[in-house]
N, C-alpha and C. Protein backbone atom coordinates (compact mmCIF):
# COMPACT_ATOMS: atom_id res chain seq x y z
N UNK A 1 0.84 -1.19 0.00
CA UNK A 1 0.00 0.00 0.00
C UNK A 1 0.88 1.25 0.00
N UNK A 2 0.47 2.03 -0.54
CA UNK A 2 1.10 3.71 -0.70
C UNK A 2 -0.12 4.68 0.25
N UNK A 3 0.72 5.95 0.24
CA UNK A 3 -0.02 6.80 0.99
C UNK A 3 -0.42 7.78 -0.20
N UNK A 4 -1.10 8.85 -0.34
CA UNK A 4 -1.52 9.81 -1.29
C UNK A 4 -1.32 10.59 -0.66
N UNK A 5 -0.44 12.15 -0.54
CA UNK A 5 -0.30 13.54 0.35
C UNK A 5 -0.68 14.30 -0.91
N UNK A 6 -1.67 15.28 -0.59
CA UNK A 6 -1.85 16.37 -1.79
C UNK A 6 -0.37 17.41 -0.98
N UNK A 7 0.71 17.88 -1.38
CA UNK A 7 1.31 17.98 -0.96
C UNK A 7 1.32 19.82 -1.32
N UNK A 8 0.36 20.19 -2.30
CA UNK A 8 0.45 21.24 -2.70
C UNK A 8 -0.47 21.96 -1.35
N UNK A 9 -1.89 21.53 -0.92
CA UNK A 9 -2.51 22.13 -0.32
C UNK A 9 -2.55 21.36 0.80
N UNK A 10 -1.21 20.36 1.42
CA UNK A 10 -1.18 19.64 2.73
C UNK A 10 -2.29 19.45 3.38
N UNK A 11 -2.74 17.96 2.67
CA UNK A 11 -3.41 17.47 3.36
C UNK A 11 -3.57 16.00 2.74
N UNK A 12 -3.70 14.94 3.85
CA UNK A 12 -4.09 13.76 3.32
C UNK A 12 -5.08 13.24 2.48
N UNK A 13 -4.66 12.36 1.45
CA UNK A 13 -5.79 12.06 0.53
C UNK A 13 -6.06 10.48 0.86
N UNK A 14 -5.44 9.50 1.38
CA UNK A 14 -5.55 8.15 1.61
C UNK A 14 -4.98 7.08 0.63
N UNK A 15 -5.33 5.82 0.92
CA UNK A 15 -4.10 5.27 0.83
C UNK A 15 -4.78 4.12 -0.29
N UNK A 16 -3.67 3.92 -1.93
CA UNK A 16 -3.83 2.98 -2.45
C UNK A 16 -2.92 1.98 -3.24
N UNK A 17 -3.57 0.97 -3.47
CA UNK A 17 -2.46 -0.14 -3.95
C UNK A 17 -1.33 0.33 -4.74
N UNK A 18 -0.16 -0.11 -4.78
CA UNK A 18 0.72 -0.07 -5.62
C UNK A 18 0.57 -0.01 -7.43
N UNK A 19 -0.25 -1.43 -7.34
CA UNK A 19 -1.37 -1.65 -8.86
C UNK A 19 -1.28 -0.21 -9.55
N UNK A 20 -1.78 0.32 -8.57
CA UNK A 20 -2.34 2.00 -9.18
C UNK A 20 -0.99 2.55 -9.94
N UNK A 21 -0.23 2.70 -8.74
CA UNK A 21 0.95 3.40 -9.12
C UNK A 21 1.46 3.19 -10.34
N UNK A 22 1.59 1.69 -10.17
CA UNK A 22 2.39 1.09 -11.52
C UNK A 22 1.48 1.61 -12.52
N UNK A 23 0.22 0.97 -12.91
CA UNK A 23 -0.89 1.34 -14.21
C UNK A 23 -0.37 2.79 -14.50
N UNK A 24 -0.72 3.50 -13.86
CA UNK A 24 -0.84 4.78 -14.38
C UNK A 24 0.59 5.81 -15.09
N UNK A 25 1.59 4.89 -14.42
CA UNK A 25 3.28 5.17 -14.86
C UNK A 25 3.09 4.58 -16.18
N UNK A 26 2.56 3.84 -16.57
CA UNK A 26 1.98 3.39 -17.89
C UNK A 26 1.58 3.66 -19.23
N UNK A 27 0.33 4.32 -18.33
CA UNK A 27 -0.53 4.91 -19.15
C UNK A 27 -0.58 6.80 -19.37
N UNK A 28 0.42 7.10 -18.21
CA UNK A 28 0.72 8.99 -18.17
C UNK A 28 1.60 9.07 -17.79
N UNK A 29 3.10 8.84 -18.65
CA UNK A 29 4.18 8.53 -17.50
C UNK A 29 4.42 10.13 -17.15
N UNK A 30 3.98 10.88 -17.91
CA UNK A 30 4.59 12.41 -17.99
C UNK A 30 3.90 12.61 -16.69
N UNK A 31 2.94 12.49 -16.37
CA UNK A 31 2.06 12.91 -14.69
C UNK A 31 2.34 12.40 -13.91
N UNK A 32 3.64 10.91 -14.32
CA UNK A 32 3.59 10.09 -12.31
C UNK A 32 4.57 9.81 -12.55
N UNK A 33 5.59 9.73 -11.38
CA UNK A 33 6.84 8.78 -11.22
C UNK A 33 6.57 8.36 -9.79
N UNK A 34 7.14 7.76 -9.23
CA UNK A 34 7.08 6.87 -7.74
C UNK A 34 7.37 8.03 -6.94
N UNK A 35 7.22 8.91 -6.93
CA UNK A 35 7.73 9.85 -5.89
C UNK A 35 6.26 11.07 -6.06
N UNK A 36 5.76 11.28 -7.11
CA UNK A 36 4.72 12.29 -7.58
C UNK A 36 4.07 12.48 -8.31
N UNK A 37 2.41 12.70 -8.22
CA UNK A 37 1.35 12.58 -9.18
C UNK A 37 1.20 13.57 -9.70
N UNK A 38 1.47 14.67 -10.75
CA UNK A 38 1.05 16.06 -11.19
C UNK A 38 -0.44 15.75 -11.40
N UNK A 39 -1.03 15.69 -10.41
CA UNK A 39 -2.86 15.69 -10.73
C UNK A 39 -3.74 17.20 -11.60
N UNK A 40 -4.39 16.45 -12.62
CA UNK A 40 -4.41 17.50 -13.60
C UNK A 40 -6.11 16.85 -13.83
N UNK A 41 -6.44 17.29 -14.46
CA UNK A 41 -7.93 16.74 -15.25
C UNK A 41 -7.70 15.93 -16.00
N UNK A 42 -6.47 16.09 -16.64
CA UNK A 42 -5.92 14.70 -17.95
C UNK A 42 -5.52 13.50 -16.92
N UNK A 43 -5.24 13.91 -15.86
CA UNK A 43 -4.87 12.32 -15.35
C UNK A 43 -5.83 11.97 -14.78
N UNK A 44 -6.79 12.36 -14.21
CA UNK A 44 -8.18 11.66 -13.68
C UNK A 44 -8.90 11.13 -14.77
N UNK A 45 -8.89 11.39 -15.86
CA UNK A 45 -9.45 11.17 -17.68
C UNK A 45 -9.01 9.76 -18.08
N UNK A 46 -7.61 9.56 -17.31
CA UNK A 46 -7.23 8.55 -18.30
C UNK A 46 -6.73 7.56 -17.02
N UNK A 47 -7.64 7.52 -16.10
CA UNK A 47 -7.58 6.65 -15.09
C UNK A 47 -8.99 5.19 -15.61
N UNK A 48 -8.27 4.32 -15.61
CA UNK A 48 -9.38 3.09 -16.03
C UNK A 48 -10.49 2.81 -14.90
N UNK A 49 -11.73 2.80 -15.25
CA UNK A 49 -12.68 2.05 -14.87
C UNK A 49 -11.88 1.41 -13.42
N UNK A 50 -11.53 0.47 -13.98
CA UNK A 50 -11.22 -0.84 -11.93
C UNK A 50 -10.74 0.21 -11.72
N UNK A 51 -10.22 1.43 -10.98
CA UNK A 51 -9.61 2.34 -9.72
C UNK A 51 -10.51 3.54 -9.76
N UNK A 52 -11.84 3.26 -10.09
CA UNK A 52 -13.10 4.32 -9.84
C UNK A 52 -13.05 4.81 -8.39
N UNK A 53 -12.54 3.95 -7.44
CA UNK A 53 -13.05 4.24 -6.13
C UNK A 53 -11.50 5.75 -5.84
N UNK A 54 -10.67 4.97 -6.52
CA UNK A 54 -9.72 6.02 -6.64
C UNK A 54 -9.55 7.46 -7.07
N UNK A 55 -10.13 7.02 -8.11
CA UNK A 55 -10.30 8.44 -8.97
C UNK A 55 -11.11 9.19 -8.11
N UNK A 56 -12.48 8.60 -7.37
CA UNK A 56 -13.46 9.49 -6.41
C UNK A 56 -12.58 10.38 -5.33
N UNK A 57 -11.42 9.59 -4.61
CA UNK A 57 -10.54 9.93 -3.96
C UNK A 57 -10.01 11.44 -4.46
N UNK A 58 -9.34 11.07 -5.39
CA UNK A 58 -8.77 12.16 -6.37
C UNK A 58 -9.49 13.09 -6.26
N UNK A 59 -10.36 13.20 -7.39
CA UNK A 59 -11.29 14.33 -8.02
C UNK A 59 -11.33 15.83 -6.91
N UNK A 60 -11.48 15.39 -5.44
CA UNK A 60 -11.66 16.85 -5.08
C UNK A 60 -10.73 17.48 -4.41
N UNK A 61 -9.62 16.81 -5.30
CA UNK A 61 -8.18 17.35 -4.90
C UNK A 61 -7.51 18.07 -6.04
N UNK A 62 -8.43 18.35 -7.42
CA UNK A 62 -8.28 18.59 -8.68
C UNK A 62 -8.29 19.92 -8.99
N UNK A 63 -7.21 20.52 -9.22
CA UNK A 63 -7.35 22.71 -9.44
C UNK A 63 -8.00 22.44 -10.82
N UNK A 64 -9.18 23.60 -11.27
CA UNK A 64 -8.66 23.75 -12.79
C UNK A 64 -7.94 24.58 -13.08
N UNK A 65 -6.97 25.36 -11.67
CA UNK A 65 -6.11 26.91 -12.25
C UNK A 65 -5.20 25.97 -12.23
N UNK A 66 -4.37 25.38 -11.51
CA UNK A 66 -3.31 24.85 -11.28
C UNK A 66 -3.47 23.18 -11.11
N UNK A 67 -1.92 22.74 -11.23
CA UNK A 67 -1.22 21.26 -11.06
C UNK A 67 -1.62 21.05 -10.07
N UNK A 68 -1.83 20.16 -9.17
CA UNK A 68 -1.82 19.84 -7.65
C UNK A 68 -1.14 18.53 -7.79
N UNK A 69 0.21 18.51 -6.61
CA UNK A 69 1.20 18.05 -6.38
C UNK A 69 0.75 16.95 -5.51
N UNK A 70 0.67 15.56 -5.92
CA UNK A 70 0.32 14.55 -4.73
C UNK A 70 1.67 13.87 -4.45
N UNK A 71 2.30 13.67 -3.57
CA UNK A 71 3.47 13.07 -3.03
C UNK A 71 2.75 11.31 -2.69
N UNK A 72 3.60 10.44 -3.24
CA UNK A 72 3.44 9.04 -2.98
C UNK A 72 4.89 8.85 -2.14
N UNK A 73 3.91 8.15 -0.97
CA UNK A 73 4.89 7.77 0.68
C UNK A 73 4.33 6.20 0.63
N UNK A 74 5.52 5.89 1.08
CA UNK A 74 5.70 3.94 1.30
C UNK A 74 4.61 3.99 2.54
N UNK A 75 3.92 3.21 2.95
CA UNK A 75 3.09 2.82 4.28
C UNK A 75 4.22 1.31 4.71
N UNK A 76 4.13 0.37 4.09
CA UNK A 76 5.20 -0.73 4.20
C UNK A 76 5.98 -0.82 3.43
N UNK A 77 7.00 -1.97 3.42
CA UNK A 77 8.14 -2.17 2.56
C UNK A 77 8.95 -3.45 2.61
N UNK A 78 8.22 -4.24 1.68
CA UNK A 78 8.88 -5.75 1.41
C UNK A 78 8.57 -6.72 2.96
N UNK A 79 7.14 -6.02 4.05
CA UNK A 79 6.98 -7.02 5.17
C UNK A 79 6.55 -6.05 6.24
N UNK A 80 7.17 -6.14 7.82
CA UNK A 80 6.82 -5.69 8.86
C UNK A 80 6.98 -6.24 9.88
N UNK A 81 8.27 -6.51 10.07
CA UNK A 81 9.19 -7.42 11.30
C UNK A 81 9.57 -5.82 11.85
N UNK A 82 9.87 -5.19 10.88
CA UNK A 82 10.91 -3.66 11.45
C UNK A 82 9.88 -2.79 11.54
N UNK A 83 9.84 -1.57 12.51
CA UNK A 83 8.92 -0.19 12.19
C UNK A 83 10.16 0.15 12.72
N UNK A 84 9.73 1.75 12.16
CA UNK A 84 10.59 2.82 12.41
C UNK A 84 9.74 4.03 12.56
N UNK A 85 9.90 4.96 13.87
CA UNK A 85 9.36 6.20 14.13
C UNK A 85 10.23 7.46 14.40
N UNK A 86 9.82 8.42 14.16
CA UNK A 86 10.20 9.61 14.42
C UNK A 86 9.78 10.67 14.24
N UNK A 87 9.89 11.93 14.85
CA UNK A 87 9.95 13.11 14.46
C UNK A 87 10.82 14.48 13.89
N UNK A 88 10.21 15.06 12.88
CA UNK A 88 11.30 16.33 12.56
C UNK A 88 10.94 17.26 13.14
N UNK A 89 12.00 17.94 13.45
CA UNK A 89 11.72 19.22 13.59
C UNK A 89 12.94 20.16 13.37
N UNK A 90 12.69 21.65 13.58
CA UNK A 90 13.86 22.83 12.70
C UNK A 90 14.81 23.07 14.32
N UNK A 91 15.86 23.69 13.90
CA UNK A 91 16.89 23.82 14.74
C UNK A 91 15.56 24.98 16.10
N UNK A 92 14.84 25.56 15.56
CA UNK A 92 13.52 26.03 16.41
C UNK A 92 12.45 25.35 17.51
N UNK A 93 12.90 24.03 17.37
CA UNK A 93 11.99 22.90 17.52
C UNK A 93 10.65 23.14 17.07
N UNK A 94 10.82 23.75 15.70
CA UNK A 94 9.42 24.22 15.32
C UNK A 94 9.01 22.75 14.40
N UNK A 95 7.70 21.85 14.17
CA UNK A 95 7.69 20.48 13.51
C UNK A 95 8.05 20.71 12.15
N UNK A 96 8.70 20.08 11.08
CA UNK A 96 8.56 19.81 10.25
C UNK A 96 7.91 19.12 9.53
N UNK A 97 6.50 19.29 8.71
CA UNK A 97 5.38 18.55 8.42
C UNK A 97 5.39 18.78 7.19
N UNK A 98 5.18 17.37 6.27
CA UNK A 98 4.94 17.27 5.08
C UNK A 98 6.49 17.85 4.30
N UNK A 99 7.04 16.59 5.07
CA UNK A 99 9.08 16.57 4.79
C UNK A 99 9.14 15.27 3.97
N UNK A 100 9.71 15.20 2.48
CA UNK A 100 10.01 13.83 2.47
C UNK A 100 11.21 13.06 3.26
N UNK A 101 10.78 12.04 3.86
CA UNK A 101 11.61 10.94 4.61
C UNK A 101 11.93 10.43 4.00
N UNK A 102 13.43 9.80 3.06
CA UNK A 102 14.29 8.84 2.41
C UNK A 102 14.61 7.90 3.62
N UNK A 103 14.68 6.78 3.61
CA UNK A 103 15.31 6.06 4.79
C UNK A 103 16.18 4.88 4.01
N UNK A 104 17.18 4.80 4.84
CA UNK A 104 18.45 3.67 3.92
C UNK A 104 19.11 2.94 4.94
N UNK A 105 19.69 1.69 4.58
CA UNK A 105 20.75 0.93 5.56
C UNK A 105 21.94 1.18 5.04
N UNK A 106 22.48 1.59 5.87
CA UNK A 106 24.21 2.16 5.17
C UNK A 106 24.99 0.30 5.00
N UNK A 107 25.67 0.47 4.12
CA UNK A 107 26.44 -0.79 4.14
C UNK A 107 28.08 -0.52 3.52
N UNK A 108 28.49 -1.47 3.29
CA UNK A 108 30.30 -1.46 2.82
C UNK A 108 30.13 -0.52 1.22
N UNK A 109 29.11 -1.63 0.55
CA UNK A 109 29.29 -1.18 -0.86
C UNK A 109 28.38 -0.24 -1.46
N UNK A 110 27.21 -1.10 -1.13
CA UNK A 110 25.83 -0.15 -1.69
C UNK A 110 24.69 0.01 -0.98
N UNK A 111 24.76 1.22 -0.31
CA UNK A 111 23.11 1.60 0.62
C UNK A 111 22.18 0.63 -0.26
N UNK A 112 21.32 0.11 0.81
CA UNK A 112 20.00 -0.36 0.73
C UNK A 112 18.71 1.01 0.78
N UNK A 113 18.13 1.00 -0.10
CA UNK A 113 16.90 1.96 -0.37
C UNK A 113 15.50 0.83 0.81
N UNK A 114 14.93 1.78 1.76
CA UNK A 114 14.63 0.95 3.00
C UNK A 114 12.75 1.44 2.55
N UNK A 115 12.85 2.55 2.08
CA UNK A 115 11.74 3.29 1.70
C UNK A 115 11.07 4.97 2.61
N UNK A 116 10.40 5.42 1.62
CA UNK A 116 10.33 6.84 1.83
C UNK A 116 9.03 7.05 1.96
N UNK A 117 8.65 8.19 3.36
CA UNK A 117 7.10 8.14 3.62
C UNK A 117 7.38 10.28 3.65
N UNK A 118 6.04 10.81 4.07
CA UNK A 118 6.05 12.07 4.33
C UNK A 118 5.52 12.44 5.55
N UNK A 119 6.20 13.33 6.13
CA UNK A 119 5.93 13.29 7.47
C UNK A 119 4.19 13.95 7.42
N UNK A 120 3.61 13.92 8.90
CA UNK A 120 2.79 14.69 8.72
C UNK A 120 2.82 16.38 9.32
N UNK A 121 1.30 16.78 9.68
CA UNK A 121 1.74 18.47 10.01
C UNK A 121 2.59 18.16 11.34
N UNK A 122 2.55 17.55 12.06
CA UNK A 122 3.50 17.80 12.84
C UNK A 122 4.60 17.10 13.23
N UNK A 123 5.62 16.79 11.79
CA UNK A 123 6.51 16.10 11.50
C UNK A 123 6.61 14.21 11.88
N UNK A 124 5.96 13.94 12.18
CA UNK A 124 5.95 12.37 12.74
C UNK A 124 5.92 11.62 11.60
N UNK A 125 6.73 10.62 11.41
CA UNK A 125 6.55 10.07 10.26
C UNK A 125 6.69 8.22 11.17
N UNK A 126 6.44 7.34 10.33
CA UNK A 126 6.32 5.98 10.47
C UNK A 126 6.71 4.93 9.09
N UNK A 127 7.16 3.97 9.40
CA UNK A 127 7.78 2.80 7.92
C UNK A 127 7.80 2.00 8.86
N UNK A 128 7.04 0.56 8.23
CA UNK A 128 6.91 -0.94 8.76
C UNK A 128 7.23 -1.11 7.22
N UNK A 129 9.02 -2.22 7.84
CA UNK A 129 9.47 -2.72 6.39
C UNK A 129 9.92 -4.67 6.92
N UNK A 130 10.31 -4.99 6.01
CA UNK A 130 10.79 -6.34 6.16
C UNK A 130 12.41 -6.39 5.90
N UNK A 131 13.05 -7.49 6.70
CA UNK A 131 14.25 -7.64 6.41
C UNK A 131 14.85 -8.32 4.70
N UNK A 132 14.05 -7.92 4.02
CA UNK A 132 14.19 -8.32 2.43
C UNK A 132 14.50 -6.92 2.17
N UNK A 133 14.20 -5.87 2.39
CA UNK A 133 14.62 -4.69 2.02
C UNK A 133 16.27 -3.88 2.44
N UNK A 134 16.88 -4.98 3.76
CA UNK A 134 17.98 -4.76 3.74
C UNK A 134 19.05 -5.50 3.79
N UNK A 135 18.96 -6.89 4.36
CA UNK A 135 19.40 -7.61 4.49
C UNK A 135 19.99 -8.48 3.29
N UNK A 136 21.21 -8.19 2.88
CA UNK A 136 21.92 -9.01 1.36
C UNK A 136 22.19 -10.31 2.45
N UNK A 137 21.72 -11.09 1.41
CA UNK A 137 21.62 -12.60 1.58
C UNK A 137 21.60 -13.07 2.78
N UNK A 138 20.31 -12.22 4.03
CA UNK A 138 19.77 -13.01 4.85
C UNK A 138 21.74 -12.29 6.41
N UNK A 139 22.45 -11.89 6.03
CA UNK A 139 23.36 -11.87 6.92
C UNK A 139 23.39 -10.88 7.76
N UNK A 140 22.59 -9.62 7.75
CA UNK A 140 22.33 -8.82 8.48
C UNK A 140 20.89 -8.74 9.52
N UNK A 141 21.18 -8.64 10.57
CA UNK A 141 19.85 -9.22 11.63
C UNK A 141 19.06 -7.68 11.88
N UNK A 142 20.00 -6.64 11.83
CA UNK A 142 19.27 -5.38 11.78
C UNK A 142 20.07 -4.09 10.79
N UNK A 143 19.12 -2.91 10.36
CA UNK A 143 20.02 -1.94 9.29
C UNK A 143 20.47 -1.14 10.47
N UNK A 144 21.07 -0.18 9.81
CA UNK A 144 22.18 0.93 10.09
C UNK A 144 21.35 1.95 9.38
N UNK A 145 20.57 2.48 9.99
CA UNK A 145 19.70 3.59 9.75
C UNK A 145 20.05 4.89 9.52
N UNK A 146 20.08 5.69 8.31
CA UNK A 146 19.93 6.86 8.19
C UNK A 146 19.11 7.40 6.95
N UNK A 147 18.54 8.97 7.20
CA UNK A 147 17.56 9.38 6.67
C UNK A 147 18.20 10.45 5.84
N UNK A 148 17.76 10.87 4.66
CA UNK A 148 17.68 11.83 3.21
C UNK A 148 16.63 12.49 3.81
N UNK A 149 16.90 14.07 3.91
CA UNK A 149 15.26 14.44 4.12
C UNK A 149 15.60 15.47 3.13
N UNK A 150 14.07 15.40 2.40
CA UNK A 150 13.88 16.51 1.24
C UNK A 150 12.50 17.46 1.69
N UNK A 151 12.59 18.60 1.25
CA UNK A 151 11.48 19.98 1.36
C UNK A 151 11.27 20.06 0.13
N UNK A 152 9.97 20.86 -0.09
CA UNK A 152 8.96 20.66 -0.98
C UNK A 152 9.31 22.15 -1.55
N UNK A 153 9.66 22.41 -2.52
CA UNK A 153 9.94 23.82 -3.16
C UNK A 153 10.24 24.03 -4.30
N UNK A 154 9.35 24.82 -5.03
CA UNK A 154 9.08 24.84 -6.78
C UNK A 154 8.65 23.82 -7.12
N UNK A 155 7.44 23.17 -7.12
CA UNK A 155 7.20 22.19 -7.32
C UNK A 155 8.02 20.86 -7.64
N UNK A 156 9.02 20.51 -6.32
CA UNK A 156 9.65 18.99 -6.43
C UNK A 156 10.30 19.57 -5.02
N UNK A 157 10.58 18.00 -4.79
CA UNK A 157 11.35 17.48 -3.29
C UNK A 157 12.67 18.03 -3.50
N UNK A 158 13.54 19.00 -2.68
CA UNK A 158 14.60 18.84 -3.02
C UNK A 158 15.41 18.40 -1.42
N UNK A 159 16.75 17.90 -1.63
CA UNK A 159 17.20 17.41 -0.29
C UNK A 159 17.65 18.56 0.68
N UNK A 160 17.40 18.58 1.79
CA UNK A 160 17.73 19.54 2.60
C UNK A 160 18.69 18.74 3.86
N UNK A 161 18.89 17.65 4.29
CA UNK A 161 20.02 17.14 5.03
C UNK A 161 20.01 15.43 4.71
N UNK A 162 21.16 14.91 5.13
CA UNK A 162 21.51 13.82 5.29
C UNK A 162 21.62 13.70 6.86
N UNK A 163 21.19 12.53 7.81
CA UNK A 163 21.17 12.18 9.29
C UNK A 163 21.49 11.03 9.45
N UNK A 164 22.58 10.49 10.24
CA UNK A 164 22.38 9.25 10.53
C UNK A 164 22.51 8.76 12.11
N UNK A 165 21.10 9.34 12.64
CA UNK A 165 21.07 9.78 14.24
C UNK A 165 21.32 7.87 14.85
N UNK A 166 22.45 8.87 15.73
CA UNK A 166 23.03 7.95 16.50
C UNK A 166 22.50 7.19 17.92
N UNK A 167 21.43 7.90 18.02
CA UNK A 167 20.75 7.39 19.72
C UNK A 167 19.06 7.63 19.03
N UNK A 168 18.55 6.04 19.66
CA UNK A 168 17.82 5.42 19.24
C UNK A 168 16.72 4.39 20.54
N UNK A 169 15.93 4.57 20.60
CA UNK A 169 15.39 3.15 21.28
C UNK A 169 14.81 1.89 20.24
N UNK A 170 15.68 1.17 21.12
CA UNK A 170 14.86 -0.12 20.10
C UNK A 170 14.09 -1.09 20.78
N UNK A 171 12.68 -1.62 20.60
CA UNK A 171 11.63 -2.19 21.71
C UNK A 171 11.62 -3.34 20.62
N UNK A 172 11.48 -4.37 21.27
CA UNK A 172 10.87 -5.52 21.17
C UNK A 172 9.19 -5.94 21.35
N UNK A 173 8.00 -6.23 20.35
CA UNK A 173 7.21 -6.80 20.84
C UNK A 173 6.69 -7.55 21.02
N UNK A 174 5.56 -8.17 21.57
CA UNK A 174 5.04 -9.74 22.03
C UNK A 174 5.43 -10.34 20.55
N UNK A 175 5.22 -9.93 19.31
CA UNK A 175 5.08 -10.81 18.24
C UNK A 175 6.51 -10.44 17.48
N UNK A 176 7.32 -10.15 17.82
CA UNK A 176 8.62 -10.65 17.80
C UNK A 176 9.54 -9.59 16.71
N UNK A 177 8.15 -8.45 17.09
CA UNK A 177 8.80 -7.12 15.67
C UNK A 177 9.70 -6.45 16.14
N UNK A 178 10.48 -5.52 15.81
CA UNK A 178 11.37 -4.56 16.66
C UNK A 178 10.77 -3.55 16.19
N UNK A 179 10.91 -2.32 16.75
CA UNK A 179 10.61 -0.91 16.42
C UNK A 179 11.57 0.23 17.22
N UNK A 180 12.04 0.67 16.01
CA UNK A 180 12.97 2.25 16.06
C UNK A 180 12.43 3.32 16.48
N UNK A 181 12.48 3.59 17.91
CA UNK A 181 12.21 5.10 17.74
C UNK A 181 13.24 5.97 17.90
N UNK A 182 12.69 7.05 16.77
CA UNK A 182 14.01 7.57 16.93
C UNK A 182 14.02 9.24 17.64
N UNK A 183 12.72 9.18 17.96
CA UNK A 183 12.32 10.50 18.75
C UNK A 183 12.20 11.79 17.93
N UNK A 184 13.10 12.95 18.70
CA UNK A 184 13.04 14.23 17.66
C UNK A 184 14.43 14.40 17.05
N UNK A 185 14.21 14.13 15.81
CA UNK A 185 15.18 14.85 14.49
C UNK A 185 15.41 15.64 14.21
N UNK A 186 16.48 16.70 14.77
CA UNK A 186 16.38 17.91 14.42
C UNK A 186 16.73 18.34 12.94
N UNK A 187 16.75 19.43 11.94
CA UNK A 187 16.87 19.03 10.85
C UNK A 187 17.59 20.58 10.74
């Protein structure tokens, strides 16, 4: 599952299959890549029949003056043995909301891509992933966490820091998941 952020007029739109994502990279690649929907009237047009319930979603998130910017955020990633939490916020401790979150396992050769969500208004963000997303051939029992964070300006994400916060709690629960918190991020 993916998340939908209208990211132009911040606010949540809800959450749909991947299916979607892919089809429509398809069928409008110029309006979507895995990171952003340029929602226009042409892309609600040329949305098929099966994702009606979607398009309903859409529609009243639709300018006819302007583009409206939907940001696509991971909800999971390859499972859900791992979560990871946190918050942003500015050297102000003012929140950072509606930040893209990159998240990666640092390794020898080649970062693992862990997956990327958007925070909300008051910076909190969340990722339940599986150890298939970091773990090369099963030998690593946990990642080495650090975050890409990008801000939303001129219409696209651009990066505003690299973090790879060093103090962390890590909980164990009854069903045998771990979860990262990683508290407040300053940014």
């Amino acid at each position: 599952m993916r998340q939908l952020i209208d990211i132009t007029y911040k606010s949540e739109i809800g959450f749909v299959d991947w299916e979607f994502i892919h089809d429509m990279q398809g069928i409008v690649p110029d309006l979507i890549n895995p990171e952003v929907i340029r929602l226009t009237e042409t892309f609600l047009n040329k949305i098929p029949p099966k994702w009606d319930k979607i398009k309903e979603k859409l529609e009243s998130h639709v300018s006819h003056e302007n583009v409206v910017y939907v940001a696509i955020a991971d909800v999971e990633n390859l499972g859900n043995e791992f979560k990871l939490r946190g918050t942003l916020q500015d050297k102000n401790g003012e929140p950072l909301g509606f930040h893209r979150v990159v998240i990666f396992d640092k390794d020898r050769l080649e970062d693992d891509y862990i997956g990327a969500v958007i925070s909300d208004k008051g910076g909190n963000f969340s990722l339940a992933f599986g150890k298939k997303t970091f773990s090369d051939f099963g030998l690593e029992s946990e990642p080495d966490i650090y975050f890409k964070i990008y801000a939303w300006e001129s219409n696209r994400f651009g990066q505003i820091a690299r973090i790879m916060p060093e103090v962390f709690e890590k909980k164990e629960t009854k069903e045998k998941k771990i979860i990262f918190e990683f508290g407040v991020i300053t940014v």
